[in-house]
C-alpha atoms as a PDB file:
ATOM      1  CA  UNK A   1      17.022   0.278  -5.684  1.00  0.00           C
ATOM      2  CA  UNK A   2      15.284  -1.245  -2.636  1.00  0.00           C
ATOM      3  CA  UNK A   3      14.554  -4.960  -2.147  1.00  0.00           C
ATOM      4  CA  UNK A   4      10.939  -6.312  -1.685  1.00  0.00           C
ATOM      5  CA  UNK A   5      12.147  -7.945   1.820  1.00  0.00           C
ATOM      6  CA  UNK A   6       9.193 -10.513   3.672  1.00  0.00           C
ATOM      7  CA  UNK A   7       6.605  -9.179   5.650  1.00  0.00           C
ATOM      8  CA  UNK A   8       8.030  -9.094   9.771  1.00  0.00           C
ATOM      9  CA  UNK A   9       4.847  -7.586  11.306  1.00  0.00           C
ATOM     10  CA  UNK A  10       2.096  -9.047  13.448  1.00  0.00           C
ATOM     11  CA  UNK A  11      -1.046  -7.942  11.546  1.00  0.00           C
ATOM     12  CA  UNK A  12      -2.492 -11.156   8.766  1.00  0.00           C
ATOM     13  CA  UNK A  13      -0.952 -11.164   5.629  1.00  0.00           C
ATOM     14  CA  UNK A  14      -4.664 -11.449   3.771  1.00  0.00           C
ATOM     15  CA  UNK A  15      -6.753  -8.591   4.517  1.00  0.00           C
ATOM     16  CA  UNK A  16      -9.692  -6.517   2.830  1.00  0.00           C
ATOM     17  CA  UNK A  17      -8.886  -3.024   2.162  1.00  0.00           C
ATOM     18  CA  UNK A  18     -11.579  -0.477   1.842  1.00  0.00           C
ATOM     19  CA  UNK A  19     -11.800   1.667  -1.167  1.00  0.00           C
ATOM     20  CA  UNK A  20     -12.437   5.160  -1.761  1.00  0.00           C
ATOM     21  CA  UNK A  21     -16.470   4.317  -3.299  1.00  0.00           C
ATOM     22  CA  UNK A  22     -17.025   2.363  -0.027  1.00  0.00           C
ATOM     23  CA  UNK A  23     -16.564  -1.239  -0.871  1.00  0.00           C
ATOM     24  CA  UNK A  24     -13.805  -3.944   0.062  1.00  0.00           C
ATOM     25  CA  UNK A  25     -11.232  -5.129  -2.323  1.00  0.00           C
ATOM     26  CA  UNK A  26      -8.884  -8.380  -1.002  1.00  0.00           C
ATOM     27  CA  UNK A  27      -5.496  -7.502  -0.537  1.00  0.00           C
ATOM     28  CA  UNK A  28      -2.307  -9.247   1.335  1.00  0.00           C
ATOM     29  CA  UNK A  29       0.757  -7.384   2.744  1.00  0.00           C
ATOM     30  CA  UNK A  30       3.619  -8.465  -0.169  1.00  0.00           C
ATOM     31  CA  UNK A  31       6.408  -7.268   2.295  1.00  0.00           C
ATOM     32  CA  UNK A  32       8.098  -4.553   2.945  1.00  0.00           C
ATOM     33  CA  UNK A  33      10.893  -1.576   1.857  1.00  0.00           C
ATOM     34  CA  UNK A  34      13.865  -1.117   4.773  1.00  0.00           C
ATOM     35  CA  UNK A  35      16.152   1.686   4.338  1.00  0.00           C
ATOM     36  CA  UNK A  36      18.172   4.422   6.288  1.00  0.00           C
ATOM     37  CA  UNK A  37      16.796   8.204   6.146  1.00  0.00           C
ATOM     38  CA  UNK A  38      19.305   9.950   7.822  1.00  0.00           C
ATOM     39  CA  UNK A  39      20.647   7.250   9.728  1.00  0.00           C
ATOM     40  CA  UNK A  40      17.629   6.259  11.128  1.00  0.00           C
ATOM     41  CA  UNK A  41      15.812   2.629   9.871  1.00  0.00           C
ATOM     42  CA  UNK A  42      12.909   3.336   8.198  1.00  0.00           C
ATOM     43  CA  UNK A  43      10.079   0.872   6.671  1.00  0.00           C
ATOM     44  CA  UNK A  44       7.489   0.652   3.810  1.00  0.00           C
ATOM     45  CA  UNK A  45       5.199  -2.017   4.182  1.00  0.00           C
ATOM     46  CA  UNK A  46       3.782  -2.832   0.753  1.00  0.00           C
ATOM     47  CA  UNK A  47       0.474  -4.337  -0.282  1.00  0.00           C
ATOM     48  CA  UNK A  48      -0.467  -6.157  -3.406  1.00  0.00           C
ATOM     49  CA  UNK A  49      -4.346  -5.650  -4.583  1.00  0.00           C
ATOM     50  CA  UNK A  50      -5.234  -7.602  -7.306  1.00  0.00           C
ATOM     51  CA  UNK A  51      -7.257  -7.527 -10.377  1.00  0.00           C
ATOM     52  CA  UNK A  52      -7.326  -3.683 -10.363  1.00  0.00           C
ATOM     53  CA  UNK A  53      -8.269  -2.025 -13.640  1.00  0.00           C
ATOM     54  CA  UNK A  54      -6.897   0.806 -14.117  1.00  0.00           C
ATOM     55  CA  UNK A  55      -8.368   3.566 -16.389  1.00  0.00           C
ATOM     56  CA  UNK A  56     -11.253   0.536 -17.648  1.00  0.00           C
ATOM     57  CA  UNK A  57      -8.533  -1.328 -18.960  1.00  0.00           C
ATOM     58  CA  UNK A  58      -7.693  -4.449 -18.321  1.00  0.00           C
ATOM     59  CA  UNK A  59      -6.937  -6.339 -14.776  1.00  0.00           C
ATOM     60  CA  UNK A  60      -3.864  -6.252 -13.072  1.00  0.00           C
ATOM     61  CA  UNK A  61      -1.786  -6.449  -9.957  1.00  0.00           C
ATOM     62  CA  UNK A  62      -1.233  -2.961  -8.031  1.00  0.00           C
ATOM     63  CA  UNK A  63       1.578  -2.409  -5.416  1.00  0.00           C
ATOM     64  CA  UNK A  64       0.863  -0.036  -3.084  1.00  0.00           C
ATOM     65  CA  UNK A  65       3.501   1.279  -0.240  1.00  0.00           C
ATOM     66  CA  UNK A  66       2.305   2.456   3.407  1.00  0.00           C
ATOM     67  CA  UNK A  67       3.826   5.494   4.335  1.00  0.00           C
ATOM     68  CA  UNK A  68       3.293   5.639   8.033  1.00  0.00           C
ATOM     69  CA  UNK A  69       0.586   8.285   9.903  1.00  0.00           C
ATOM     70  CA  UNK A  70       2.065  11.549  10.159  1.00  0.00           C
ATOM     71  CA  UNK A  71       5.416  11.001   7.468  1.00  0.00           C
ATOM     72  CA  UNK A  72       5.701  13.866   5.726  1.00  0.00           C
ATOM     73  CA  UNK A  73       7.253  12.842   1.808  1.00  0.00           C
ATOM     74  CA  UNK A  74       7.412  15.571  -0.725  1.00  0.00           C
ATOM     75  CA  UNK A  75       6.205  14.523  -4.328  1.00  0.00           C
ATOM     76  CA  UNK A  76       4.081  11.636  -2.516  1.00  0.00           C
ATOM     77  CA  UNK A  77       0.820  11.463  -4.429  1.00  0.00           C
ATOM     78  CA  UNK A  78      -1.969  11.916  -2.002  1.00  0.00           C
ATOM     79  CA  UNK A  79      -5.119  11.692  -4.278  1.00  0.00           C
ATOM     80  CA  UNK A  80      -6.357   9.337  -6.799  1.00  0.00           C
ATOM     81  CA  UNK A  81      -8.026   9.393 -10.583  1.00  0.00           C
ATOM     82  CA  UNK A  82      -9.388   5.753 -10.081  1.00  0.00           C
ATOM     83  CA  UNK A  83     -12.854   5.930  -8.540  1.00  0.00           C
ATOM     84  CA  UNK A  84     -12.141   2.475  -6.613  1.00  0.00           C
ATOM     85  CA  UNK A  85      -8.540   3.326  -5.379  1.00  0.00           C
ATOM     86  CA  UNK A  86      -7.654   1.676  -2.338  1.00  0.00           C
ATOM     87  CA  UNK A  87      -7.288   3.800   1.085  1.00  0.00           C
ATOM     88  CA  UNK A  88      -5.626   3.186   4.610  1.00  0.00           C
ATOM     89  CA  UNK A  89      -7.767   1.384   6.539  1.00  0.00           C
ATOM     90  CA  UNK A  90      -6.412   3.551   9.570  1.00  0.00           C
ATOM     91  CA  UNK A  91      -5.714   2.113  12.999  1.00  0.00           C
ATOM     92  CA  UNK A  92      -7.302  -1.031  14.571  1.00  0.00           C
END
């Protein structure tokens, strides 16, 4: 099991993340996943939206993990059910 280790990056911690209808949803970078993939270091950063509600029901917190542009992951999910699901804001 990986540890939830502190955010090290140089982007803010509190951020708005655009959704997939179009609006902005405040998020924060909760920290991020370090591991090995053959024997190279590898990151996650994660980001924690709240009040999302999934399905209608009621709010809660969502953790969401970055997988960087161009990482290729098989069984990643790489669509969404939830009208307002969060998307990479892409590049500054």
């Amino acid at each position: 099991m990986l540890a939830l280790e502190p955010y090290a990056g140089v982007d803010p911690l509190r951020f708005e993340i655009p959704t997939t209808d179009g609006r902005l949803r405040p998020a924060e970078r909760a920290g991020e996943f370090r591991f090995a993939l053959m024997g190279s270091p590898q990151r996650l950063t994660a980001y924690r939206i709240a009040g999302v509600r999934p399905n209608g029901g009621p709010p809660t917190d969502l953790l969401l993990a970055e997988l960087a542009e161009g990482t290729s992951v098989a069984g990643v999910f790489t669509r969404s059910r939830t009208a307002a699901a969060p998307r990479y804001p892409g590049p500054a």
